[in-house]
PDB file of N, CA and C in Angstrom:
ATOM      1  N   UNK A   1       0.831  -1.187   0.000  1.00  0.00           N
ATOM      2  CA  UNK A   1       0.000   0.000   0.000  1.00  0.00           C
ATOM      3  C   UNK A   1       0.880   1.258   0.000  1.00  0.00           C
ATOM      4  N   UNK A   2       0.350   2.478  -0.992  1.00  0.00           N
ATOM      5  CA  UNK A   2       1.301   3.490  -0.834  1.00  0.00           C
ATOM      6  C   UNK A   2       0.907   4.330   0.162  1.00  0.00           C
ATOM      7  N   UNK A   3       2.181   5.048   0.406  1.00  0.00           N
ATOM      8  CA  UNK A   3       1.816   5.780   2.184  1.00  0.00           C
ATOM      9  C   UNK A   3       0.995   6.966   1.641  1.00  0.00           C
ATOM     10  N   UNK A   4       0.849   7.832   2.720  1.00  0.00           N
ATOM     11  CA  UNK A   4       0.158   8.775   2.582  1.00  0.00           C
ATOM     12  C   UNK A   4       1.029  10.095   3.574  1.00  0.00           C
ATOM     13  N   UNK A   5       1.156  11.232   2.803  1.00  0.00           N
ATOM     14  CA  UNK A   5       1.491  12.354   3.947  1.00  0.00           C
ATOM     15  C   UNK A   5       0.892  12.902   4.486  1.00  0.00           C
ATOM     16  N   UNK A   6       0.987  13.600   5.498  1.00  0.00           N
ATOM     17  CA  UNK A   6       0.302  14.414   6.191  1.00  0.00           C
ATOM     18  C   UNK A   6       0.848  15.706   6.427  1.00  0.00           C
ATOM     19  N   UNK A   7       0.259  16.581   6.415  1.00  0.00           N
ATOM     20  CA  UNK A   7       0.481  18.165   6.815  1.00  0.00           C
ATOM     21  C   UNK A   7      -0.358  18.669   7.895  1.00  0.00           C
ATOM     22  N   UNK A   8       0.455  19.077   9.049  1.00  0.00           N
ATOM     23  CA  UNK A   8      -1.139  19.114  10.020  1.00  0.00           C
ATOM     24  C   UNK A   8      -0.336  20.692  10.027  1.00  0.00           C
ATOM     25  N   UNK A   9      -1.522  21.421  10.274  1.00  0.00           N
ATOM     26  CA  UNK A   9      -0.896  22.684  10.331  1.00  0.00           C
ATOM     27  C   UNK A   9      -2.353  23.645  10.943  1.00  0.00           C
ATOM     28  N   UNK A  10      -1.275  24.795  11.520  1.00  0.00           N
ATOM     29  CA  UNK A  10      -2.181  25.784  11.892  1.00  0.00           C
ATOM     30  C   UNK A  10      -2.804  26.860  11.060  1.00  0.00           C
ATOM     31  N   UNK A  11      -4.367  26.567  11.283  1.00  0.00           N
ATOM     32  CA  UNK A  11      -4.794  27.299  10.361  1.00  0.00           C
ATOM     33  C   UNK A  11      -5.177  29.106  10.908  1.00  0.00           C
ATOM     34  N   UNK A  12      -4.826  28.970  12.270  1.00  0.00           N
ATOM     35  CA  UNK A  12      -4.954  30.411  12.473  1.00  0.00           C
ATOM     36  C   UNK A  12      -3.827  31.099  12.372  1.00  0.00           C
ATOM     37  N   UNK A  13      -2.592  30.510  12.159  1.00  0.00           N
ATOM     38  CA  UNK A  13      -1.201  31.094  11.468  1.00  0.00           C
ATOM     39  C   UNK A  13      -1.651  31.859  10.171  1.00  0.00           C
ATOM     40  N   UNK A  14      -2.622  31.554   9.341  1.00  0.00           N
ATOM     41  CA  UNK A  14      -3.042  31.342   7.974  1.00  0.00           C
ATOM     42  C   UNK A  14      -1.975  30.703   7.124  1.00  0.00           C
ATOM     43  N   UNK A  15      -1.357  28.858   7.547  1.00  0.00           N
ATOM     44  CA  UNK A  15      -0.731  27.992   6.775  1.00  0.00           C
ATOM     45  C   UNK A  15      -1.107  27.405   6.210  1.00  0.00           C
ATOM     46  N   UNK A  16      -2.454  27.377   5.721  1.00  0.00           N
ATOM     47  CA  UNK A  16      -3.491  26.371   4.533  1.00  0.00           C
ATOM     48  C   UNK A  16      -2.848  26.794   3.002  1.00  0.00           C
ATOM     49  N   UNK A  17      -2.138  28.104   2.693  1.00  0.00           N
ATOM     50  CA  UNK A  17      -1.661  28.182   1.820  1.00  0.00           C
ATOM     51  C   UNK A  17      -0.626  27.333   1.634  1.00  0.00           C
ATOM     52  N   UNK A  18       0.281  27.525   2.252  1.00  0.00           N
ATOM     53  CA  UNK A  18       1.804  27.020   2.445  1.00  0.00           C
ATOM     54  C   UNK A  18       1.673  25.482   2.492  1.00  0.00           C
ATOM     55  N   UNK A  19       0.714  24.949   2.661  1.00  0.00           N
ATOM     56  CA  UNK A  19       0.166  23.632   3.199  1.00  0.00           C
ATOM     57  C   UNK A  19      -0.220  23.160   1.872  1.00  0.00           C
ATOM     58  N   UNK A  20      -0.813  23.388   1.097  1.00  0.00           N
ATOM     59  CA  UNK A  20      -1.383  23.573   0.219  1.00  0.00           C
ATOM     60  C   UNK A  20      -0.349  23.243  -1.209  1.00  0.00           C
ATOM     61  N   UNK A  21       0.225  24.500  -1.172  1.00  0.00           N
ATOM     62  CA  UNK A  21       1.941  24.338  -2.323  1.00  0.00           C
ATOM     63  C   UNK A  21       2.729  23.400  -1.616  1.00  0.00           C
ATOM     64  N   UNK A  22       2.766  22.742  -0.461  1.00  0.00           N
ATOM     65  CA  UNK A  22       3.978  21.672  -0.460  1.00  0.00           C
ATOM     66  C   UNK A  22       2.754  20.626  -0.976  1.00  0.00           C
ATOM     67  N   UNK A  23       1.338  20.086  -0.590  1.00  0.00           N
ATOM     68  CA  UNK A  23       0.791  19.359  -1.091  1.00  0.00           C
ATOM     69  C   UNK A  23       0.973  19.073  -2.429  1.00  0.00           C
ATOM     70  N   UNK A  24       0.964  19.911  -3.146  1.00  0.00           N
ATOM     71  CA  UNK A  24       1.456  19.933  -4.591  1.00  0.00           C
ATOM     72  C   UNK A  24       2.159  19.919  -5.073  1.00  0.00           C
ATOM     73  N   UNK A  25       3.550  20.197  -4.929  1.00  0.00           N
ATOM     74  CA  UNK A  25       4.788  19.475  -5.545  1.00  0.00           C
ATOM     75  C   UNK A  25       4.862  18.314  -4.824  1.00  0.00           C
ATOM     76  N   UNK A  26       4.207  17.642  -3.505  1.00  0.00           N
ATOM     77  CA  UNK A  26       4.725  16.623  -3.663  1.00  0.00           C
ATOM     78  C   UNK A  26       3.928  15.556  -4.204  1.00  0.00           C
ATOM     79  N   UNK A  27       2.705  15.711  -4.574  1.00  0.00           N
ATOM     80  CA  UNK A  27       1.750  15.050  -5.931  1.00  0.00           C
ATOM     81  C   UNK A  27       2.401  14.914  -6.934  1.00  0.00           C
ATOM     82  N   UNK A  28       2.724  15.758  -7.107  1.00  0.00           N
ATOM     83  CA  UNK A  28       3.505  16.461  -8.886  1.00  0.00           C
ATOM     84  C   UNK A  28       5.152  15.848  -8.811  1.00  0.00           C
ATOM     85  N   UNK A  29       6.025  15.723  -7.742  1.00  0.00           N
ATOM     86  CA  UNK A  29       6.856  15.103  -7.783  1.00  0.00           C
ATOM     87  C   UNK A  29       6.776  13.515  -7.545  1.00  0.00           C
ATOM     88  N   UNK A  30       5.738  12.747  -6.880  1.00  0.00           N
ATOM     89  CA  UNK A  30       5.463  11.595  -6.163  1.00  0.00           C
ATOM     90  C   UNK A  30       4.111  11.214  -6.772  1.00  0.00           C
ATOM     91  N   UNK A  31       3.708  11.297  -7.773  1.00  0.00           N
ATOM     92  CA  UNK A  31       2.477  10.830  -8.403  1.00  0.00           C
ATOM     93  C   UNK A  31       2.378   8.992  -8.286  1.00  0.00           C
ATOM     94  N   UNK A  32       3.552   8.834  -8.390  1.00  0.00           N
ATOM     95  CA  UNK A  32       3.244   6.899  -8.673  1.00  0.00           C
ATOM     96  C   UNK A  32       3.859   6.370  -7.325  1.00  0.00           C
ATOM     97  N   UNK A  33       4.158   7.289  -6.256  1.00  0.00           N
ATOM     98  CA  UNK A  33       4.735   6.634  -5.292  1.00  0.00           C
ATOM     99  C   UNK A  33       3.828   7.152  -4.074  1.00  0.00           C
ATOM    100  N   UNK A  34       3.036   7.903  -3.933  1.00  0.00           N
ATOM    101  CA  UNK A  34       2.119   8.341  -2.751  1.00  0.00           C
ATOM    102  C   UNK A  34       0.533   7.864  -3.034  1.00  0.00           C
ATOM    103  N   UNK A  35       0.058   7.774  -1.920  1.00  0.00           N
ATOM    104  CA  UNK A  35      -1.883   7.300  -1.832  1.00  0.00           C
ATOM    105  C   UNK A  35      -2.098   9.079  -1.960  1.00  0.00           C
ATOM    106  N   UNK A  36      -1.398   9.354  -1.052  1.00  0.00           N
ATOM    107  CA  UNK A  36      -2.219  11.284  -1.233  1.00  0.00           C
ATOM    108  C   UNK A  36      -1.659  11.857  -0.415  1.00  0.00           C
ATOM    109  N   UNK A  37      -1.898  13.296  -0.244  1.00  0.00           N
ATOM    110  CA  UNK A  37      -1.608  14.198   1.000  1.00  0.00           C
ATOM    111  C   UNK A  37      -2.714  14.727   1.563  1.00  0.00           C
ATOM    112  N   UNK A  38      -2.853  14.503   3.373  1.00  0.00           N
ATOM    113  CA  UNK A  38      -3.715  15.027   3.606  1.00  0.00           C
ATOM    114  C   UNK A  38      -3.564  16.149   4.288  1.00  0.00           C
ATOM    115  N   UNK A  39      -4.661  17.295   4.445  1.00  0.00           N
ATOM    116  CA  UNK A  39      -4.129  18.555   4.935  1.00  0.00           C
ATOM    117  C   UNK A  39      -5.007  18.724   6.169  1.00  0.00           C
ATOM    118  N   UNK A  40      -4.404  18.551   6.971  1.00  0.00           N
ATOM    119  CA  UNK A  40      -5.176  18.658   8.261  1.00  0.00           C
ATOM    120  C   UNK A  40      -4.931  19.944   9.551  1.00  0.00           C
ATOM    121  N   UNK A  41      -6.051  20.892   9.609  1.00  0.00           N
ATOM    122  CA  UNK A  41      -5.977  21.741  10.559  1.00  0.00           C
ATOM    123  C   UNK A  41      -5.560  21.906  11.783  1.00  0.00           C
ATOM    124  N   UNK A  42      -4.817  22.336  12.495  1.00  0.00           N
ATOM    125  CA  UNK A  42      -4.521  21.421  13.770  1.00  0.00           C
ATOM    126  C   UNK A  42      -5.391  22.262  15.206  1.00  0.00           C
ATOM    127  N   UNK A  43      -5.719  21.692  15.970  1.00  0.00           N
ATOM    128  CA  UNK A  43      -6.244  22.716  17.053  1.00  0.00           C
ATOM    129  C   UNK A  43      -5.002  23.234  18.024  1.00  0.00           C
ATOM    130  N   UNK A  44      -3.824  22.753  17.658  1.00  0.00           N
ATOM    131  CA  UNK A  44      -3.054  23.524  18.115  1.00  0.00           C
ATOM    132  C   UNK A  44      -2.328  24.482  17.893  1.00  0.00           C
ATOM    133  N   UNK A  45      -2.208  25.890  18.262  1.00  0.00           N
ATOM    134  CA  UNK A  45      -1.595  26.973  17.893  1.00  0.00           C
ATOM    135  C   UNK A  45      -0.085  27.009  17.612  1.00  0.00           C
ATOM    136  N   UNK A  46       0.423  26.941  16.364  1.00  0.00           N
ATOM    137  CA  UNK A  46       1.697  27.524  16.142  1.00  0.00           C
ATOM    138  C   UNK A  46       2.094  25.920  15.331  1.00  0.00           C
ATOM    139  N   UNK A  47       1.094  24.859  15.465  1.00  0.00           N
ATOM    140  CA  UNK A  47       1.994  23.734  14.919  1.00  0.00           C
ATOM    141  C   UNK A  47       1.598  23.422  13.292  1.00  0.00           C
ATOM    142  N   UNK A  48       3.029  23.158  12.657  1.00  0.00           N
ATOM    143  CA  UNK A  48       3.402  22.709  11.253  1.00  0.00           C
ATOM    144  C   UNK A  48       4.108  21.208  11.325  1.00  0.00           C
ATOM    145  N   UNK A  49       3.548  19.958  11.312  1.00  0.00           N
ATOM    146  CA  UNK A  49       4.390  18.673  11.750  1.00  0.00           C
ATOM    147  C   UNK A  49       3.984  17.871  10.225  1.00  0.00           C
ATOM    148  N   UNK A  50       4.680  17.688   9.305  1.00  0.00           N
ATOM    149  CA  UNK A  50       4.919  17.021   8.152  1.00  0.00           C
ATOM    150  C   UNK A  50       4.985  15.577   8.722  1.00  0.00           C
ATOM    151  N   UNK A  51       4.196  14.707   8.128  1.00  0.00           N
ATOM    152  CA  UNK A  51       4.224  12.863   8.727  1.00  0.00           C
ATOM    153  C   UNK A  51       4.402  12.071   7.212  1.00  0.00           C
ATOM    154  N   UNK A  52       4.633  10.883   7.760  1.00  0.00           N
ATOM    155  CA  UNK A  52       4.194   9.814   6.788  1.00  0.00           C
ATOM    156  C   UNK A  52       4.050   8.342   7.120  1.00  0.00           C
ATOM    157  N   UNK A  53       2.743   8.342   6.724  1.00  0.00           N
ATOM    158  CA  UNK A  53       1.782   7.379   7.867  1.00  0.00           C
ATOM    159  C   UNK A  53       2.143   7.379   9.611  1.00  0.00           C
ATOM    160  N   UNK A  54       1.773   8.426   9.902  1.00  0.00           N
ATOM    161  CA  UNK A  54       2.066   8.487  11.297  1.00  0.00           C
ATOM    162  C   UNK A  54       3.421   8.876  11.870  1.00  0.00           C
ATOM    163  N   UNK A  55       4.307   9.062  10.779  1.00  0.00           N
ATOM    164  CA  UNK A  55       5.722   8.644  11.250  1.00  0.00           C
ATOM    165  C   UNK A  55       6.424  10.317  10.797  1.00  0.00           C
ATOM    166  N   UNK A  56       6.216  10.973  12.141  1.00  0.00           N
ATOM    167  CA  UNK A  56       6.798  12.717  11.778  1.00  0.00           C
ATOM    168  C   UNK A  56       8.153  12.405  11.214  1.00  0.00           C
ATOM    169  N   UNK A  57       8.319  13.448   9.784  1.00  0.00           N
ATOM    170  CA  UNK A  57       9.488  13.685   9.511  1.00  0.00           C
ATOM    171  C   UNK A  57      10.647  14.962   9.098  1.00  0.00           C
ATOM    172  N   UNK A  58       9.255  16.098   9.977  1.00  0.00           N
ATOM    173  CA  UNK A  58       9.606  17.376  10.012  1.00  0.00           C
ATOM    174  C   UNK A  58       8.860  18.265  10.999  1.00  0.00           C
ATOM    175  N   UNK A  59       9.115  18.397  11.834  1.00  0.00           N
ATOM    176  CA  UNK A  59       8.329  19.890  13.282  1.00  0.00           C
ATOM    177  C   UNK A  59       9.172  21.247  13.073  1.00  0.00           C
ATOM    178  N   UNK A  60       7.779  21.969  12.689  1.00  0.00           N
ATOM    179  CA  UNK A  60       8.350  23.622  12.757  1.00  0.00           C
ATOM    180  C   UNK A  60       8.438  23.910  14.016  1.00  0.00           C
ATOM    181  N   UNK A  61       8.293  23.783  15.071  1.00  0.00           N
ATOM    182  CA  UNK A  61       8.719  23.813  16.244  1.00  0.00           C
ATOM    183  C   UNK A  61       9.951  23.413  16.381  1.00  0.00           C
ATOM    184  N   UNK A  62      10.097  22.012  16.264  1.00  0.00           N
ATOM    185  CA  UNK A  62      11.163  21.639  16.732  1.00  0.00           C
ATOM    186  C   UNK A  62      12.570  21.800  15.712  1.00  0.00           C
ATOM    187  N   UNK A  63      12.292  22.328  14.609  1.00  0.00           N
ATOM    188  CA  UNK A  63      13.513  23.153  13.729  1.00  0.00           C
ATOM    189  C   UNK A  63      13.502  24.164  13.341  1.00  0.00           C
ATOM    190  N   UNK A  64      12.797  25.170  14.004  1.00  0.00           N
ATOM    191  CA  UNK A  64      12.458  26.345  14.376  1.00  0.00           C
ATOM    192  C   UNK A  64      12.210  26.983  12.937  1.00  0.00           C
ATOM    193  N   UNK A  65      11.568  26.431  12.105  1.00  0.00           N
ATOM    194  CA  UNK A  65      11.407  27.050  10.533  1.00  0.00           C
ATOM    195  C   UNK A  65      10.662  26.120   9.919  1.00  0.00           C
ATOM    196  N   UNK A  66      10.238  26.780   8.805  1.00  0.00           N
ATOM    197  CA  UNK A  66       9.618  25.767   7.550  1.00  0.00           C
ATOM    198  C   UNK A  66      10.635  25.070   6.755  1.00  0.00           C
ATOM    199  N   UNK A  67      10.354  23.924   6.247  1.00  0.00           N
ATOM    200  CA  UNK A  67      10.886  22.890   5.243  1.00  0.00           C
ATOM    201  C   UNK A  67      10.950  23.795   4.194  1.00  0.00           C
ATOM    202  N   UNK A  68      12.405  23.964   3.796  1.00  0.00           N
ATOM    203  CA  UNK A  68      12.200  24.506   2.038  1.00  0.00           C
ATOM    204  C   UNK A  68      11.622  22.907   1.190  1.00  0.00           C
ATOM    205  N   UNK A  69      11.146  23.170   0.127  1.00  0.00           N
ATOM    206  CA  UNK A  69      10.503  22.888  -0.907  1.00  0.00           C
ATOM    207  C   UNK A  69      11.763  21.366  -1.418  1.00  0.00           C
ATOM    208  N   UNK A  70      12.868  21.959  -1.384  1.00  0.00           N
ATOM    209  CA  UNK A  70      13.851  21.117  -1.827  1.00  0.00           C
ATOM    210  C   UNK A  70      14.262  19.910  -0.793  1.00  0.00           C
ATOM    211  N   UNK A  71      14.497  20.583   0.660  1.00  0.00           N
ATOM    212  CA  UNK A  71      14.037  19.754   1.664  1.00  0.00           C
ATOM    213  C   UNK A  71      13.224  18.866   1.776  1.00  0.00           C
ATOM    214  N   UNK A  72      12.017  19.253   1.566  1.00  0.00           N
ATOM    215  CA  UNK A  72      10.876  17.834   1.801  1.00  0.00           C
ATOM    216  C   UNK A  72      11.035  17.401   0.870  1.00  0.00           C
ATOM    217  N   UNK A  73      11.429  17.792   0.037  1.00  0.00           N
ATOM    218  CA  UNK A  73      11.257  16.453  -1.160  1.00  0.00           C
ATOM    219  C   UNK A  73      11.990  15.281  -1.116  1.00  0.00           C
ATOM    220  N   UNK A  74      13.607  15.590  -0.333  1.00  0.00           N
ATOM    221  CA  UNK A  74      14.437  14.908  -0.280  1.00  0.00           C
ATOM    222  C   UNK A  74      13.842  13.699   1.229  1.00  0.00           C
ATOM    223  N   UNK A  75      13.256  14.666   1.747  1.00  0.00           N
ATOM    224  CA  UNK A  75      12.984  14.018   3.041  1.00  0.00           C
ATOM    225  C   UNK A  75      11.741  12.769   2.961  1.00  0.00           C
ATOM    226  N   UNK A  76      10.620  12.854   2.157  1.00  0.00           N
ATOM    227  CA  UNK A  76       9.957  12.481   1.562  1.00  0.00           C
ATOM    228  C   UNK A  76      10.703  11.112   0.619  1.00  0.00           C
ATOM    229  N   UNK A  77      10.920  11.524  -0.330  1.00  0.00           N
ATOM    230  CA  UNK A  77      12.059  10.612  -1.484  1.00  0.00           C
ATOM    231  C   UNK A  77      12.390   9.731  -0.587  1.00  0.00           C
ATOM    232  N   UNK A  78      13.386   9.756   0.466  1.00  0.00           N
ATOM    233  CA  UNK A  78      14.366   8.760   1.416  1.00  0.00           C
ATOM    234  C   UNK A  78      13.615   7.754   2.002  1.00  0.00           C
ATOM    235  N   UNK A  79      11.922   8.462   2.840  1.00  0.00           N
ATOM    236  CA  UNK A  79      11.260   7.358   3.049  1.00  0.00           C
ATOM    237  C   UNK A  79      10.372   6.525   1.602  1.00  0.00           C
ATOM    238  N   UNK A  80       9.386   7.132   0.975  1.00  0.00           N
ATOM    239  CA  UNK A  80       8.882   6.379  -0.143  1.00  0.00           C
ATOM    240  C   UNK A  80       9.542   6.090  -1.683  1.00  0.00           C
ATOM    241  N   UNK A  81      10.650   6.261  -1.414  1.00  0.00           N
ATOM    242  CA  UNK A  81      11.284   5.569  -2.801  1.00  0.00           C
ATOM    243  C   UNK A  81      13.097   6.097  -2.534  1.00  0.00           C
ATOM    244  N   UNK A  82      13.303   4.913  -2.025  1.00  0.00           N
ATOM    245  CA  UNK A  82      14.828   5.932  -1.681  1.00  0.00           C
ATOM    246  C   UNK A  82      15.672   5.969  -3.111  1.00  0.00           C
ATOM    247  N   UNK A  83      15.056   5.444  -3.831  1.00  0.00           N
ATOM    248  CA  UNK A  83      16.427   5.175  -5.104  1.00  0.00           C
ATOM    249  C   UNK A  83      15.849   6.423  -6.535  1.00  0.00           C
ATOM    250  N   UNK A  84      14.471   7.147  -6.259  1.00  0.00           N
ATOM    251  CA  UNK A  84      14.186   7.751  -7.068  1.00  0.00           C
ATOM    252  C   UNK A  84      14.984   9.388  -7.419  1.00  0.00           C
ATOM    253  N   UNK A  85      15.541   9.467  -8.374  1.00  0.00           N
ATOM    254  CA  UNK A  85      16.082  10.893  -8.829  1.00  0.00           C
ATOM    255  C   UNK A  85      15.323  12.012  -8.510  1.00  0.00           C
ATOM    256  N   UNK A  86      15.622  13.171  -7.896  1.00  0.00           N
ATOM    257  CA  UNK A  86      15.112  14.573  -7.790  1.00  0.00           C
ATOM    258  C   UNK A  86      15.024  15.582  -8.905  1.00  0.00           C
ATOM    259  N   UNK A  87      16.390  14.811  -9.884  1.00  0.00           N
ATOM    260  CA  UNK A  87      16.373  16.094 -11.033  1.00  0.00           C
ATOM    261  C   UNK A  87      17.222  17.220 -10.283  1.00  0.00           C
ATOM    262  N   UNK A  88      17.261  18.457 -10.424  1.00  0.00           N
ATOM    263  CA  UNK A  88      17.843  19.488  -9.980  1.00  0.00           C
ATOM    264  C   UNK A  88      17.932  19.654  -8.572  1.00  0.00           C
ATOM    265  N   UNK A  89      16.571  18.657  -8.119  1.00  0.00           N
ATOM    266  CA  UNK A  89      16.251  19.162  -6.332  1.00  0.00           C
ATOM    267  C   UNK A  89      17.786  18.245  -5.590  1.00  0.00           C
ATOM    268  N   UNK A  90      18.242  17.725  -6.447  1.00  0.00           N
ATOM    269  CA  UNK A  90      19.029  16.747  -5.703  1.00  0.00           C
ATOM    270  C   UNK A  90      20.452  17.621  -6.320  1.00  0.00           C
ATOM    271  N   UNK A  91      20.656  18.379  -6.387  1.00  0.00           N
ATOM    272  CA  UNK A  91      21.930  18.923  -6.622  1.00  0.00           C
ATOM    273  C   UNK A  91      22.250  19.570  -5.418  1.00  0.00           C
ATOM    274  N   UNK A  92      23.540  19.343  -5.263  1.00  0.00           N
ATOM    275  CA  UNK A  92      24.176  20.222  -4.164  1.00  0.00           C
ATOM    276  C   UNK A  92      23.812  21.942  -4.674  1.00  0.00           C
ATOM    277  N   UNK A  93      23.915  23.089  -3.554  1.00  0.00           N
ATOM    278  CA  UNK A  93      24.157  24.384  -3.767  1.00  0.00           C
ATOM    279  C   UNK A  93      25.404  24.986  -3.748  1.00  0.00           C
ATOM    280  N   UNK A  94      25.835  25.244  -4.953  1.00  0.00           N
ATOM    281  CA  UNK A  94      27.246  25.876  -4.784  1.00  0.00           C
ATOM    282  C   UNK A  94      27.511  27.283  -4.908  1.00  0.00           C
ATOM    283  N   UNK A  95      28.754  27.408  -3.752  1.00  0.00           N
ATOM    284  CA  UNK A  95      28.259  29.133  -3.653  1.00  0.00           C
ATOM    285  C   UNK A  95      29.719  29.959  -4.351  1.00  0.00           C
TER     286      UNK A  95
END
């Protein structure tokens, strides 16, 4: 069975957007490897906790920031398909 993510997030932050665009690249990147993303409101104030099937793999609390875009993907990728290519997301940044 393919997993499923989760986004639980605060919606009185107004993060349903932000919630929303990671839902979607990771559809758009993970189409044949995810069941879905679900976006779930949280009743708790201030929390952003990224899961998969139950299994947190990112707290804005507890890394005091949001996941860039390139981030979850990688973070994502490692658990549901560790051998799949990123394309560009998987390039180092060179400065």
């Amino acid at each position: 069975m393919k997993p499923v993510v989760s986004i639980e997030y605060c919606p009185k932050c107004g993060w349903l957007m932000r919630s929303a665009y990671m839902a979607q690249e990771l559809l758009t990147t993970f189409n044949d490897d995810l069941k879905g993303v679900l976006l779930a409101p949280s009743e708790i104030s201030g929390r952003f906790i990224i899961s998969i099937n139950d299994e947190k793999i990112f707290d804005r609390k507890e890394q005091g920031r949001f996941p860039e875009i390139k981030e979850l993907k990688q973070l994502v990728r490692d658990v549901v398909n560790p051998d799949k290519s990123l394309g560009h997301s998987d390039r180092k940044i060179t400065e």
